[in-house]
N, C-alpha and C. Protein backbone atom coordinates (compact mmCIF):
# COMPACT_ATOMS: atom_id res chain seq x y z
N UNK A 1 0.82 -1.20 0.00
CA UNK A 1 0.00 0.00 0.00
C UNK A 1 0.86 1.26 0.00
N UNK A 2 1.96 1.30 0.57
CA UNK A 2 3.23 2.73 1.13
C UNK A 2 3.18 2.59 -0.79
N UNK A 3 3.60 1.78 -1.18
CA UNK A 3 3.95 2.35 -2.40
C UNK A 3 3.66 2.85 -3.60
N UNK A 4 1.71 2.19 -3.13
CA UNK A 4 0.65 2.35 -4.61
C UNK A 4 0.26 3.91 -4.26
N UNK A 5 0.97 4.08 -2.91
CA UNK A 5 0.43 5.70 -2.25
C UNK A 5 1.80 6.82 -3.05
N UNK A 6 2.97 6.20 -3.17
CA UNK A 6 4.03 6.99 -3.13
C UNK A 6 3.83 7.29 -4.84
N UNK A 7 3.40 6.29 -5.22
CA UNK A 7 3.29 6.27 -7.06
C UNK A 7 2.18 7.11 -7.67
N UNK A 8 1.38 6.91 -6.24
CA UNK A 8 -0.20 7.85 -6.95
C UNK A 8 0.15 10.05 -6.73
N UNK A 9 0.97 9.51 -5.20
CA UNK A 9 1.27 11.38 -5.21
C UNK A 9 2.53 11.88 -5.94
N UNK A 10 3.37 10.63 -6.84
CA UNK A 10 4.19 11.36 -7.67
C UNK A 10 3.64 11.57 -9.13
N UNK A 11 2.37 10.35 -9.55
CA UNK A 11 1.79 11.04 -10.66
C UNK A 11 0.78 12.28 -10.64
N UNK A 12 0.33 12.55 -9.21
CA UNK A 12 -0.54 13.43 -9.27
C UNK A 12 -0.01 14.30 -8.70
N UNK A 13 1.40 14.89 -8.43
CA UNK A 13 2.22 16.07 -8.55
C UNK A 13 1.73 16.89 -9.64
N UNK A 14 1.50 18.32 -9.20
CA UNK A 14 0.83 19.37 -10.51
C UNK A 14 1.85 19.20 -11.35
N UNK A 15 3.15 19.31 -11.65
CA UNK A 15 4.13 19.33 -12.61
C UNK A 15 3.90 18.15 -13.34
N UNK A 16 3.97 16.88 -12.84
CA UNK A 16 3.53 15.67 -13.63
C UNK A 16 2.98 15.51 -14.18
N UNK A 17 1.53 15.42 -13.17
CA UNK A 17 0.38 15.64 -13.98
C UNK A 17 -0.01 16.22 -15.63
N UNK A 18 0.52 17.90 -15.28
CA UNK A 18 0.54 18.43 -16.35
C UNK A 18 1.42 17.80 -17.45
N UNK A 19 2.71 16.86 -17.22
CA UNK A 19 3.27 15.98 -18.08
C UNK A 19 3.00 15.27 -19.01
N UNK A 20 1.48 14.67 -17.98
CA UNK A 20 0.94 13.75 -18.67
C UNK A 20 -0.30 14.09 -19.68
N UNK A 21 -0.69 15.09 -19.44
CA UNK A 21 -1.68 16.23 -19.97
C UNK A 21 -1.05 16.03 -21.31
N UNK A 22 0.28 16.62 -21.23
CA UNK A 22 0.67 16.99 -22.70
C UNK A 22 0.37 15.71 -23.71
N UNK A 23 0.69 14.42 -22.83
CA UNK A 23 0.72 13.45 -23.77
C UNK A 23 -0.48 12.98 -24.53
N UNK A 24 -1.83 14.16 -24.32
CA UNK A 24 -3.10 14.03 -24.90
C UNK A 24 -3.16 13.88 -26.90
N UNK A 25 -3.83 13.14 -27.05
CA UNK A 25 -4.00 13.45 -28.48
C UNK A 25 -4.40 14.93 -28.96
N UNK A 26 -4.46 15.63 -29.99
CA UNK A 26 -4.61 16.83 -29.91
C UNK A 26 -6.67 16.38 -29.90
N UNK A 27 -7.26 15.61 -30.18
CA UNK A 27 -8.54 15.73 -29.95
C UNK A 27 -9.27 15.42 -29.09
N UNK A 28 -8.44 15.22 -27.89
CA UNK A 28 -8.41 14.95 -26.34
C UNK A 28 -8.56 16.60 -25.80
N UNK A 29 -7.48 17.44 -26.25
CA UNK A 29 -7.52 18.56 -25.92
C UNK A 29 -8.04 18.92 -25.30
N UNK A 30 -9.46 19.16 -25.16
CA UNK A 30 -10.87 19.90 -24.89
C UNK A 30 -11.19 19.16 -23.60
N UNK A 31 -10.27 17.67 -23.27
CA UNK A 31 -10.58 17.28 -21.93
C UNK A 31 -9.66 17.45 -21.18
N UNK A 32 -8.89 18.43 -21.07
CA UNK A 32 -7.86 18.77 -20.43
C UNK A 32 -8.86 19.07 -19.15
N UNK A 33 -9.35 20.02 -19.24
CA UNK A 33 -9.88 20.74 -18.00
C UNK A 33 -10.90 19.60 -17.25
N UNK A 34 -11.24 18.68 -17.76
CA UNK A 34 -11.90 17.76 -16.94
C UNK A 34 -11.06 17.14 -16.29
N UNK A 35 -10.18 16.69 -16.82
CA UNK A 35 -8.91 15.37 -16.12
C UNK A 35 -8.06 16.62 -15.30
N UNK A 36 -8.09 17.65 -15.08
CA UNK A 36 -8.02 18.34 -14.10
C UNK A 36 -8.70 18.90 -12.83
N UNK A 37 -9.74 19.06 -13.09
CA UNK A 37 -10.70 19.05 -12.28
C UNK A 37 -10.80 17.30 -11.41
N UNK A 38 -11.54 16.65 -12.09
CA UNK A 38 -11.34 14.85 -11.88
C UNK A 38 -9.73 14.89 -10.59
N UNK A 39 -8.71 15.46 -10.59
CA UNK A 39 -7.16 15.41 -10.27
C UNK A 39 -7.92 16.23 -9.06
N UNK A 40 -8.33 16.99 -8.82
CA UNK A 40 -8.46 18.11 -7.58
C UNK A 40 -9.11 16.87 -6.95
N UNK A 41 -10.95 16.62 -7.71
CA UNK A 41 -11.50 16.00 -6.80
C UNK A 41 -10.79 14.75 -5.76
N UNK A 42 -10.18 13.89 -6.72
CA UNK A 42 -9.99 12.30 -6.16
C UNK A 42 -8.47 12.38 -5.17
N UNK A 43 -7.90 13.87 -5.21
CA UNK A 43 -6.77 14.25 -5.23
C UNK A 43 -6.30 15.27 -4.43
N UNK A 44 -7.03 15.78 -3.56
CA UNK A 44 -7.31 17.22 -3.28
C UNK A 44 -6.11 17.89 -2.58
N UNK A 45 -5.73 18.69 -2.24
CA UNK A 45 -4.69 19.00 -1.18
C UNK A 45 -5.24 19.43 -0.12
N UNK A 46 -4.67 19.09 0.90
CA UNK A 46 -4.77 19.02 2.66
C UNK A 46 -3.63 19.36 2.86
N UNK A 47 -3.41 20.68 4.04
CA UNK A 47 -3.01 20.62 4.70
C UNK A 47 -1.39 20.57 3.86
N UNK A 48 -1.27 21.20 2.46
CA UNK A 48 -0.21 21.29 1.70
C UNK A 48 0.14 20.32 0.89
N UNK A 49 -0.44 19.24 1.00
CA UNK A 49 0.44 18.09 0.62
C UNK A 49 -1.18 16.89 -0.34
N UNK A 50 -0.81 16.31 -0.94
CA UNK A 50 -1.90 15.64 -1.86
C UNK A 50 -2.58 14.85 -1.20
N UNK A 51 -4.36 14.21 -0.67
CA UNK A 51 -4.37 13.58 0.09
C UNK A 51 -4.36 12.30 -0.84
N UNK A 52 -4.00 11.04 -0.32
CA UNK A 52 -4.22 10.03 -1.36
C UNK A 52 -4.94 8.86 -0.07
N UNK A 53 -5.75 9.61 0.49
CA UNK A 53 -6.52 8.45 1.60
C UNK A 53 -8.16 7.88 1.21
N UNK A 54 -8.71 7.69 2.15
CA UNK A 54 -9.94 7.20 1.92
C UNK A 54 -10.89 8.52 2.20
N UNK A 55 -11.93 9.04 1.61
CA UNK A 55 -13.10 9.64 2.25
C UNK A 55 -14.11 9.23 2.49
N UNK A 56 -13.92 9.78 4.32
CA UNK A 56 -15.36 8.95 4.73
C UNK A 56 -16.66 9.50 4.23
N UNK A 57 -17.01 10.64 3.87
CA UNK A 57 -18.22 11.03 3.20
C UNK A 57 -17.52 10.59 1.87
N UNK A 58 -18.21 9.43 1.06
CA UNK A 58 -18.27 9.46 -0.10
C UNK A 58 -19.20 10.49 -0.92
N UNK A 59 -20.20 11.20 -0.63
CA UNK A 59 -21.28 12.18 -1.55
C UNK A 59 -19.85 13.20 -2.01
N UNK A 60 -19.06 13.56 -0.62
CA UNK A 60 -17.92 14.50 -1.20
C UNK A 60 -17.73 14.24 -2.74
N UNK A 61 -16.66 13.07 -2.76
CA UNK A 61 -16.14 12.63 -3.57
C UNK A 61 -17.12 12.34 -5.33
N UNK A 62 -18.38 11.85 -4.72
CA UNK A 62 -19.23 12.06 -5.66
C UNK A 62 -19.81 12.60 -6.38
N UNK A 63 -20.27 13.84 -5.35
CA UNK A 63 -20.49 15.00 -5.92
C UNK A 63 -19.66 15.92 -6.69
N UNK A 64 -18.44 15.99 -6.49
CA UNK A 64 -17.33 16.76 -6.83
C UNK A 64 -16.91 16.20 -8.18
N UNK A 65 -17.39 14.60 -8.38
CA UNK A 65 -16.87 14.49 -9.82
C UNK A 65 -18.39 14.42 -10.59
N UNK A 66 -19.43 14.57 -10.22
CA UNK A 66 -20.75 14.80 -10.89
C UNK A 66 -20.16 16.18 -11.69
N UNK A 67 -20.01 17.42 -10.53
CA UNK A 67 -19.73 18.55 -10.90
C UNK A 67 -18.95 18.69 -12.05
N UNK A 68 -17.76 18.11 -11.89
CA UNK A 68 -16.70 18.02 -12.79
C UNK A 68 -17.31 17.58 -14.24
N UNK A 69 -17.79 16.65 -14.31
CA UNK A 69 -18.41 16.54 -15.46
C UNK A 69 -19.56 17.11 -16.16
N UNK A 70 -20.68 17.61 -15.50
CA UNK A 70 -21.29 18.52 -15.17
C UNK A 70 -20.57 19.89 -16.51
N UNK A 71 -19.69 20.71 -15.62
CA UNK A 71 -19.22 21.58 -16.21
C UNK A 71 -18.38 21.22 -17.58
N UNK A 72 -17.74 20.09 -17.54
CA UNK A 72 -17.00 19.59 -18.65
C UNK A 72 -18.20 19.43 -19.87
N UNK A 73 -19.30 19.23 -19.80
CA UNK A 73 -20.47 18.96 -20.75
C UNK A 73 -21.20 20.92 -21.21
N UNK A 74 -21.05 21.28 -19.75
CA UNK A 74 -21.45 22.42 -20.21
C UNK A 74 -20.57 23.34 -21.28
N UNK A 75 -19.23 23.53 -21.10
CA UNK A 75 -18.12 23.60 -21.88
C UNK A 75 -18.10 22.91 -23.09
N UNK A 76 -18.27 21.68 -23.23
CA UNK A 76 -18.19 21.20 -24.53
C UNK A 76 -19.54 21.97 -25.14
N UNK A 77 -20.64 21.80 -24.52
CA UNK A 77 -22.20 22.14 -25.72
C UNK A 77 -21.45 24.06 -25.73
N UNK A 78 -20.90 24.29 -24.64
CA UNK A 78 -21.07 26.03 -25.38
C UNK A 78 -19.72 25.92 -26.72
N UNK A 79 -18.25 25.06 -26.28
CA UNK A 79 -17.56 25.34 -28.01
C UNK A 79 -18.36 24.23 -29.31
N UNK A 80 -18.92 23.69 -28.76
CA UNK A 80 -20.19 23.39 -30.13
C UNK A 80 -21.00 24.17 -31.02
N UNK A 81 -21.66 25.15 -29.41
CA UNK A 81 -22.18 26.00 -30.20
C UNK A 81 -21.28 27.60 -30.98
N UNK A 82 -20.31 27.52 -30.33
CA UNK A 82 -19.41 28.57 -30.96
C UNK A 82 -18.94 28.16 -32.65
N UNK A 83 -18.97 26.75 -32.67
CA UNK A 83 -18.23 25.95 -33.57
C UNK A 83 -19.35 26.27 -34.85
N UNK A 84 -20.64 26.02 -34.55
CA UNK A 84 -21.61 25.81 -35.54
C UNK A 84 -22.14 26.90 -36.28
């Protein structure tokens, strides 16, 4: 477990992270800001540092990635409609 913990807060380091961002297809693009958001929720910082534990209110956790997607849909239908 020490280590699936040590592997999860070095990929979800903001610098990394964003590493791995880059490695998006360019028609991924547009989900950048979700798989960032998604990174806060499951990911959050406490207390300075990334938490990578359990939450005992799961609705938190639930809600926070409803939201996330939520807004990621709202974002996509408004550059749709910019697009059209």
């Amino acid at each position: 477990y020490t280590q699936i913990a040590r592997n999860k807060v070095g990929d979800m380091d903001k610098n990394r992270f964003e590493n791995i961002l880059a490695q998006f297809a360019p028609e991924f693009e547009v989900l950048k800001p979700l798989a960032r958001d998604l990174r806060g929720v499951l990911f959050p910082i406490r207390d300075g540092a990334i938490f990578t534990g359990t939450f005992r209110d799961h609705n938190l956790m639930y809600g926070g990635m409803i939201n996330a997607f939520s807004r990621a849909i709202g974002r996509l239908g408004k550059e749709e409609q910019a697009t059209a």
